[in-house]
Protein backbone atom coordinates (compact mmCIF):
# COMPACT_ATOMS: atom_id res chain seq x y z
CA UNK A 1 7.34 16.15 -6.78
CA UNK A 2 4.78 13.40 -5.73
CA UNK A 3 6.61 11.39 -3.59
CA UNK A 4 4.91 8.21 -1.49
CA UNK A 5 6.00 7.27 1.70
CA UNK A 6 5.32 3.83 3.11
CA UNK A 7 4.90 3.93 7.00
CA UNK A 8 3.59 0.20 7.11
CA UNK A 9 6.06 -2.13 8.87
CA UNK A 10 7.56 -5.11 6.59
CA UNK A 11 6.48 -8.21 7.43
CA UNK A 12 10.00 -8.69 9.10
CA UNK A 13 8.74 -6.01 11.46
CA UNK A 14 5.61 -7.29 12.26
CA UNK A 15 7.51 -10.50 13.04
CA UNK A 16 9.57 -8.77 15.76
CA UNK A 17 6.22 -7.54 17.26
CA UNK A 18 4.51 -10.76 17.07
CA UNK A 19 7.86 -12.30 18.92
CA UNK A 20 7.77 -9.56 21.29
CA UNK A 21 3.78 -10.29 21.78
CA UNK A 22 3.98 -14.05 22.92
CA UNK A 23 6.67 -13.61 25.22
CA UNK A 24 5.27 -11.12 27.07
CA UNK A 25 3.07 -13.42 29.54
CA UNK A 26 -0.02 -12.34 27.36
CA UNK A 27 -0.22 -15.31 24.80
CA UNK A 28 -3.79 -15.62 24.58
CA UNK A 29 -4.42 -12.05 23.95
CA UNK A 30 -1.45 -11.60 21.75
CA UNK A 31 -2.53 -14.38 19.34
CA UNK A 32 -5.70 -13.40 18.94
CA UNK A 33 -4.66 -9.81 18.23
CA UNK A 34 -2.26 -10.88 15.95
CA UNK A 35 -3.55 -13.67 14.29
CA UNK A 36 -5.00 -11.70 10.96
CA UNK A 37 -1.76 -10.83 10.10
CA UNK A 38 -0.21 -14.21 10.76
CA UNK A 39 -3.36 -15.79 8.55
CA UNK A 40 -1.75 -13.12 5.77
CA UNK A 41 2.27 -14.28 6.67
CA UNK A 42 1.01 -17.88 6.03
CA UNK A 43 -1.10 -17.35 3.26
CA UNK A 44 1.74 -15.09 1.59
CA UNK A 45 4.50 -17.90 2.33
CA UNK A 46 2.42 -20.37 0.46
CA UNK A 47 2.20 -17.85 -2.64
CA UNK A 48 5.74 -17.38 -2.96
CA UNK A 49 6.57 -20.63 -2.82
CA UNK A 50 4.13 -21.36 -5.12
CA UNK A 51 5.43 -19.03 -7.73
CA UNK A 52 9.35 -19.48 -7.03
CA UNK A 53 9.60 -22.16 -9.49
CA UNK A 54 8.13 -19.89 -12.22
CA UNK A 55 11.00 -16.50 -11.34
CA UNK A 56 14.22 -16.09 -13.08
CA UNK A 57 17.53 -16.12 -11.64
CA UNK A 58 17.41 -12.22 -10.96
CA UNK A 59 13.52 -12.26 -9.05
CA UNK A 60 14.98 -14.96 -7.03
CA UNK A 61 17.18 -13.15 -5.96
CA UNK A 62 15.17 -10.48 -4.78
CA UNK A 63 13.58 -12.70 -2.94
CA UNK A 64 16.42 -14.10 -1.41
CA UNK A 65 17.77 -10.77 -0.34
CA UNK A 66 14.31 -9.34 1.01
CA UNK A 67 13.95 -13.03 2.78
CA UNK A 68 17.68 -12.10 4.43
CA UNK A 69 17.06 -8.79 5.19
CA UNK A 70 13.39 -9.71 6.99
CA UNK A 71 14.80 -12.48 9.19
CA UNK A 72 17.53 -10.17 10.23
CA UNK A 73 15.21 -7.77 11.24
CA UNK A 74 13.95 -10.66 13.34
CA UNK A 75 17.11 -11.11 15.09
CA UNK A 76 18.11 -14.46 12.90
């Protein structure tokens, strides 16, 4: 059995350690840390909502369930 597991957080994940990050007192230090991925985030935001117009009903609505699923990891 070849079976992969994915230890990499989702970006919904990251976005709770970002959060976490800049309201710990160290905002300078956390943005810079941080900022690759959030270059990434952006980058990837732009990309999807580049494409959405092109997806069917059914990959839009993956990507409305992974978008609900990744905010609610974020608390919202």
């Amino acid at each position: 059995m070849n079976m992969q597991v994915n230890f990499a957080p989702t970006w919904g994940e990251i976005g709770v350690i970002v959060r976490r990050l800049a309201i710990s007192g160290e905002q300078h230090a956390a943005i810079l840390k941080i900022w690759p991925e959030a270059a990434r985030a952006f980058a990837a935001a732009e990309a999807l909502h580049q494409v959405m117009p092109l997806l069917d009903n059914e990959q839009k609505g993956v990507v409305a369930k992974t978008l609900t699923q990744e905010l609610g990891k974020q608390g919202y």
